[in-house]
C-alpha atoms as a PDB file:
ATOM      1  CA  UNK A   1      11.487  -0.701  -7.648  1.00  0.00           C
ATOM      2  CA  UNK A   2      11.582   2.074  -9.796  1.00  0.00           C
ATOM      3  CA  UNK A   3      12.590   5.351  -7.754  1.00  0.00           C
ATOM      4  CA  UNK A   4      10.198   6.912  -5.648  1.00  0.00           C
ATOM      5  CA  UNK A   5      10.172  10.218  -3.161  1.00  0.00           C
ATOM      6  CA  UNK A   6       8.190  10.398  -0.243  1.00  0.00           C
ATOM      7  CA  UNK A   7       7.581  13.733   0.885  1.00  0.00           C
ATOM      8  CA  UNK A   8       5.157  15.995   3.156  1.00  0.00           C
ATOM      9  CA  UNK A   9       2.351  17.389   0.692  1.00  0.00           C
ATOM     10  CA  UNK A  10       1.875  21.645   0.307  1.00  0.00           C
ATOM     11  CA  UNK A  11      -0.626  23.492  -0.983  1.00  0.00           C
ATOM     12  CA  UNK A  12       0.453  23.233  -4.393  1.00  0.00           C
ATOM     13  CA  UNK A  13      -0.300  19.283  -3.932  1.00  0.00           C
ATOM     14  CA  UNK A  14      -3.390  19.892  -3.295  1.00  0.00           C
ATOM     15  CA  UNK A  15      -5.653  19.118  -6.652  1.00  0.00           C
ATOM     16  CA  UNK A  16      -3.353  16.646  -7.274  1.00  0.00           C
ATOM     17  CA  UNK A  17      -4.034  14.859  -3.883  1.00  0.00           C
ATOM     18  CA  UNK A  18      -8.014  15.298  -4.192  1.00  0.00           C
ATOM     19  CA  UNK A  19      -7.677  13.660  -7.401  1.00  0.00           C
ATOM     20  CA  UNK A  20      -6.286  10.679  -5.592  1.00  0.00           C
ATOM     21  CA  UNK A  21      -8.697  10.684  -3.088  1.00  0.00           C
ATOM     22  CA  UNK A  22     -11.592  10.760  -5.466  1.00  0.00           C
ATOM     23  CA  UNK A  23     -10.052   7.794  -7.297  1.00  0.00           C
ATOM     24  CA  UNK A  24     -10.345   6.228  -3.537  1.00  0.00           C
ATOM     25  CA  UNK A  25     -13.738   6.962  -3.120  1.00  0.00           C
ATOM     26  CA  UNK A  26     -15.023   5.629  -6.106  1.00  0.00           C
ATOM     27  CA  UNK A  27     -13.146   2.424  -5.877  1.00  0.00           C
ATOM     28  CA  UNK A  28     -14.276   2.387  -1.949  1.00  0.00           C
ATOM     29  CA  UNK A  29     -17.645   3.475  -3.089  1.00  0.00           C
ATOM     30  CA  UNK A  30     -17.888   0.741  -6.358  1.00  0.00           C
ATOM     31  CA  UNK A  31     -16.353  -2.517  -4.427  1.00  0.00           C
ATOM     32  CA  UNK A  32     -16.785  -1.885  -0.813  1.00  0.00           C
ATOM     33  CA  UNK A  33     -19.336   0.728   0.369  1.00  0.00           C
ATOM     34  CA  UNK A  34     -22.273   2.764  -1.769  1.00  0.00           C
ATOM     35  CA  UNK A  35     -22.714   5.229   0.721  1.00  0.00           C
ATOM     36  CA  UNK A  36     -18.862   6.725  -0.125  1.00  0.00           C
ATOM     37  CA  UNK A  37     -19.974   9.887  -1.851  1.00  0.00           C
ATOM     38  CA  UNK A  38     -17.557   9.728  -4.689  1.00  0.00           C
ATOM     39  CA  UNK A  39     -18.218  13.997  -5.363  1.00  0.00           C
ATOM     40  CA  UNK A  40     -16.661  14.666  -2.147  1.00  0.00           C
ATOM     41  CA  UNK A  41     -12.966  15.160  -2.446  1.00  0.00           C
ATOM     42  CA  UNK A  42     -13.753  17.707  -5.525  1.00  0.00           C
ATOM     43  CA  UNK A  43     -16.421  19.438  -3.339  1.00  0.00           C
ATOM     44  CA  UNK A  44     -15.751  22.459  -1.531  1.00  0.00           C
ATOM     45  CA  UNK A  45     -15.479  20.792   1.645  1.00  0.00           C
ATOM     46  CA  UNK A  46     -13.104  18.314   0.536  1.00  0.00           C
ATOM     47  CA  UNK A  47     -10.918  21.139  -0.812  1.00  0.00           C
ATOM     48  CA  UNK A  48     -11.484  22.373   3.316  1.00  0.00           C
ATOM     49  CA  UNK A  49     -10.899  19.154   4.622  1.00  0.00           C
ATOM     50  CA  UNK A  50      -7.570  18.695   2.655  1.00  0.00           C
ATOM     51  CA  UNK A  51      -5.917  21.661   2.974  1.00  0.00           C
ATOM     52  CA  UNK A  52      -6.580  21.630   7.091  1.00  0.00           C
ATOM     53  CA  UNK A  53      -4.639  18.243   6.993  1.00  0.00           C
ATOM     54  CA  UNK A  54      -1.843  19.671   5.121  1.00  0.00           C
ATOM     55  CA  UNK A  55      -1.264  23.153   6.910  1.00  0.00           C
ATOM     56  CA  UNK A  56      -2.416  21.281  10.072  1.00  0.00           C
ATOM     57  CA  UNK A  57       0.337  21.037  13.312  1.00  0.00           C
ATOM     58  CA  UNK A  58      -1.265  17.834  14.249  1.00  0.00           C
ATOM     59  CA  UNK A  59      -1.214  16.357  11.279  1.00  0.00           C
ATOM     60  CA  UNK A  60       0.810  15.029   7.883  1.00  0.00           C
ATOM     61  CA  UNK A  61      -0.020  14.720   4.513  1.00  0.00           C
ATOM     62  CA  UNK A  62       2.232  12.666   2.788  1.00  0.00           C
ATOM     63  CA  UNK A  63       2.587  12.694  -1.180  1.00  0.00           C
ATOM     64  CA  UNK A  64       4.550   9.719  -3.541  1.00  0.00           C
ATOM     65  CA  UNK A  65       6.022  10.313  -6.271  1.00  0.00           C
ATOM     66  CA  UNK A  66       7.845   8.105  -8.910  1.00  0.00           C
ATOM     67  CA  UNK A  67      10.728   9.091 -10.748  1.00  0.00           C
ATOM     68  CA  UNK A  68       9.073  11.652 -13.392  1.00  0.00           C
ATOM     69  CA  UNK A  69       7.195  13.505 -10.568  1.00  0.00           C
ATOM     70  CA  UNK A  70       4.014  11.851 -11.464  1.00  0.00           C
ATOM     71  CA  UNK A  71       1.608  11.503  -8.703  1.00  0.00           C
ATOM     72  CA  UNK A  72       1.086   7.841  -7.573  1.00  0.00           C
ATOM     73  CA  UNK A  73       0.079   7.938  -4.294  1.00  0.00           C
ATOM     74  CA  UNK A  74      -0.793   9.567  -0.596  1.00  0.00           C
ATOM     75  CA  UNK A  75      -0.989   9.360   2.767  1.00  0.00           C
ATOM     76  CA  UNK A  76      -3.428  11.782   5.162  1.00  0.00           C
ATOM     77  CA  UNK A  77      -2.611  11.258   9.153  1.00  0.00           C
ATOM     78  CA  UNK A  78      -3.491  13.130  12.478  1.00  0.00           C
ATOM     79  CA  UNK A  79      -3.253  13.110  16.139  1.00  0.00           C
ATOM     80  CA  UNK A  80      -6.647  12.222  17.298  1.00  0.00           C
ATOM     81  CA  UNK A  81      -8.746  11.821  20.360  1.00  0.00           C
ATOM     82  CA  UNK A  82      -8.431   9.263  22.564  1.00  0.00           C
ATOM     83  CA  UNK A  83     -11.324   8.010  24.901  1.00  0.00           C
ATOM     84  CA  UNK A  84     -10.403   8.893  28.504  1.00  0.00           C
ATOM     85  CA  UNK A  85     -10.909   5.178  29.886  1.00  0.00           C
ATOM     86  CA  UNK A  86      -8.368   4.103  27.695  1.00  0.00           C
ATOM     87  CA  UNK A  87      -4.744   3.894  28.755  1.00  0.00           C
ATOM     88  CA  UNK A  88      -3.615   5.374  25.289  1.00  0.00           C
ATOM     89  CA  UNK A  89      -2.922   9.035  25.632  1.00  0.00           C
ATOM     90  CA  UNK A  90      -1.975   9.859  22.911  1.00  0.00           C
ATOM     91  CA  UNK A  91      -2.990   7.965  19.295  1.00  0.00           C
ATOM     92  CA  UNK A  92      -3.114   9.321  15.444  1.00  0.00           C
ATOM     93  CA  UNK A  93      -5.229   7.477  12.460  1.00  0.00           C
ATOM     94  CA  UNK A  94      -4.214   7.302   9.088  1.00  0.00           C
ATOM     95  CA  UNK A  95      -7.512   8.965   8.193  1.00  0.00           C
ATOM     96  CA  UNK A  96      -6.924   7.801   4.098  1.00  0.00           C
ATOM     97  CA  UNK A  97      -4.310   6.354   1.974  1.00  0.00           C
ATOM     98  CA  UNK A  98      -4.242   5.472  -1.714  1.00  0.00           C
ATOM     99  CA  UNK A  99      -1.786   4.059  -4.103  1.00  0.00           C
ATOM    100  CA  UNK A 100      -2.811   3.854  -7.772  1.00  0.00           C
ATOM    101  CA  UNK A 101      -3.978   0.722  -9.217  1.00  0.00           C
ATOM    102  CA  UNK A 102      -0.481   0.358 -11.696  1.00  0.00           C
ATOM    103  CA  UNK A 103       1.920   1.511  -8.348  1.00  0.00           C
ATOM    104  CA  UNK A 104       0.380  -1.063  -6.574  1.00  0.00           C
ATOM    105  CA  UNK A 105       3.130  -4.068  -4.957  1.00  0.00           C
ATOM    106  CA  UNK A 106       5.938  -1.790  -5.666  1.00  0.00           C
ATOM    107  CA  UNK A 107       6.572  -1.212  -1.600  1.00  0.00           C
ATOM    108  CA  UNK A 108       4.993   2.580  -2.162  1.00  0.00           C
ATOM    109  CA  UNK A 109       2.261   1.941   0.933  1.00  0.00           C
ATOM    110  CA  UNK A 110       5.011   0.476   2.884  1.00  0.00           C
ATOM    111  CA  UNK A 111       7.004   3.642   2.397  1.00  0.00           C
ATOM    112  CA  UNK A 112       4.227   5.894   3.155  1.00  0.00           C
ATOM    113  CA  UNK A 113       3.380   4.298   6.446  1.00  0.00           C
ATOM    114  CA  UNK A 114       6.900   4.028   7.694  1.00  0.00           C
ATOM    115  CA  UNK A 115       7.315   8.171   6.852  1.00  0.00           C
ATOM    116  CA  UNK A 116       4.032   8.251   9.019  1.00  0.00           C
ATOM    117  CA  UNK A 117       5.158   6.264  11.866  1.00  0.00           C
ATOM    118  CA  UNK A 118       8.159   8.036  11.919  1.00  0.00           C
ATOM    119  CA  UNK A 119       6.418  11.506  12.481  1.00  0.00           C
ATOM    120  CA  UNK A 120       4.196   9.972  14.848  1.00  0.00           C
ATOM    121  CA  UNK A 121       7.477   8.674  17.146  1.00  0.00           C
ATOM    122  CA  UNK A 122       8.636  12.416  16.634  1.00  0.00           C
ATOM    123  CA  UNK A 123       5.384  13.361  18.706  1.00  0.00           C
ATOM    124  CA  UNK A 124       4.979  10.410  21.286  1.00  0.00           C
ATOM    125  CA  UNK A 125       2.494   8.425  19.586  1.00  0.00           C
ATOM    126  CA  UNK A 126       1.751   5.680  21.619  1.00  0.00           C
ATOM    127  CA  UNK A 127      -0.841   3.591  18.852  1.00  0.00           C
ATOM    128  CA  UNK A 128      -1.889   4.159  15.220  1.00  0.00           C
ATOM    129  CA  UNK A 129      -5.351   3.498  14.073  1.00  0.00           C
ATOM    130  CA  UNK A 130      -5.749   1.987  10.734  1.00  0.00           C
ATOM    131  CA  UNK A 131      -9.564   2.124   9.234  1.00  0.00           C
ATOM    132  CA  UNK A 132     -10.396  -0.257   6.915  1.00  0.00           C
ATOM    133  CA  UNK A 133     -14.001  -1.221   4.749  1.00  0.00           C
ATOM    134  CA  UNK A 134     -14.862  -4.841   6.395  1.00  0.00           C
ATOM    135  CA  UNK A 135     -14.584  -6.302   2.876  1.00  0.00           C
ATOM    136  CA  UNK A 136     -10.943  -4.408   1.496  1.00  0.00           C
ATOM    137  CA  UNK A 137      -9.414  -7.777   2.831  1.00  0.00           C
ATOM    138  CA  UNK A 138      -6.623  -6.164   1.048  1.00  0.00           C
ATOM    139  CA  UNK A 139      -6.080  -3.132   2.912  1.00  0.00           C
ATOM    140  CA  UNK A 140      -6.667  -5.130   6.422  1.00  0.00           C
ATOM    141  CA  UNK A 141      -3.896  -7.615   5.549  1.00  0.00           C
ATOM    142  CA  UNK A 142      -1.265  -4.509   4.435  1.00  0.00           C
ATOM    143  CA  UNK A 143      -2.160  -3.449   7.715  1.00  0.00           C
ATOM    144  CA  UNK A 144      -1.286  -6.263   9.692  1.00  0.00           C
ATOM    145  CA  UNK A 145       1.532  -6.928   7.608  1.00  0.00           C
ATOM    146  CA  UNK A 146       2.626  -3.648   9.690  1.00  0.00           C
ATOM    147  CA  UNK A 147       2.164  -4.668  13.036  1.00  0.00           C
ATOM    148  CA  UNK A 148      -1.890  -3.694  13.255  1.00  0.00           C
ATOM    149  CA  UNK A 149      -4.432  -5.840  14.920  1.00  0.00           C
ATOM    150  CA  UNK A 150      -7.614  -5.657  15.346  1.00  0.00           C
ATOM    151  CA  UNK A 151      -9.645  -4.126  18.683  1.00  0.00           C
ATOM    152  CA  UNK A 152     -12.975  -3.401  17.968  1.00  0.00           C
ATOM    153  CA  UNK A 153     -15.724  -3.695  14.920  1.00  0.00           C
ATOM    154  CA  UNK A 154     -17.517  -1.196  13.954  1.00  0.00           C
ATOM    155  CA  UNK A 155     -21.606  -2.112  12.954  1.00  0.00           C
ATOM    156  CA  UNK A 156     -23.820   0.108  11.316  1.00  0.00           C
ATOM    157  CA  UNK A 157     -27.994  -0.396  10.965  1.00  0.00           C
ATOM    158  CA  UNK A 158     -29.656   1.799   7.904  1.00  0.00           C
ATOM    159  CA  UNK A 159     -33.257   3.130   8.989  1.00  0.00           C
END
């Protein structure tokens, strides 16, 4: 694998890591779910959204790099809510994570997610939640090629 640096995203990351994230939510949008609004990372509450999860204390934007600097991939995690019948106190989600189509099956995801389980061990995480489409049977094996499993489905009814 070609060199790559993993490293907590700043402000001056942050165009580059909307960019990535509208390249997520038009593939997300195009092969798994329609009602992705592909506009949204660019909008201004994407811009909002992003730079809360970077500056945020409860949560980590990660950013990969390859060896040039380029851009490749990232990694946005937080500290969430948990439900108070559950035993879990304390849990974090990796809200959304993207790797470029030509970085892909290079380890860069796997690097990303160890940097974020890492910082979550820092802070007492007890359990990550990974989201997945239903149909991104790619993204739901990665994940359980990390130790996830699955606990609940999630069903949806348009009116």
């Amino acid at each position: 694998m070609n060199e790559i640096n993993i490293r907590k995203a700043t402000l001056e990351d942050l165009g580059e890591i909307q960019n990535l994230n509208h390249e997520l939510c038009i593939k997300e949008n195009k092969e798994f779910d329609p009602t992705i609004n592909t506009e949204y990372s660019l909008s201004e509450s994407g811009k909002k959204y992003f730079k809360w999860r970077i500056e945020g204390q409860d949560s980590i934007t990660l950013i990969a790099e390859d060896s040039v600097g380029n851009k490749i991939g990232y990694l946005v995690g937080a500290i969430i809510e948990t439900y108070d019948y559950s035993t879990v106190k304390i849990m974090s989600e990796v809200e959304n994570m993207y790797i470029k189509d030509t970085s892909r099956d290079k380890g860069i995801g796997s690097e990303l997610i160890k940097y974020f389980e890492d910082w979550c061990q820092k802070r007492g995480v007890q359990r990550i939640r990974y989201v997945a489409s239903i149909e991104n049977i790619d993204a739901i094996r990665f994940y359980k090629k990390h130790g996830a499993f699955e606990v609940s489905v999630t069903l949806e009814k348009d009116l």
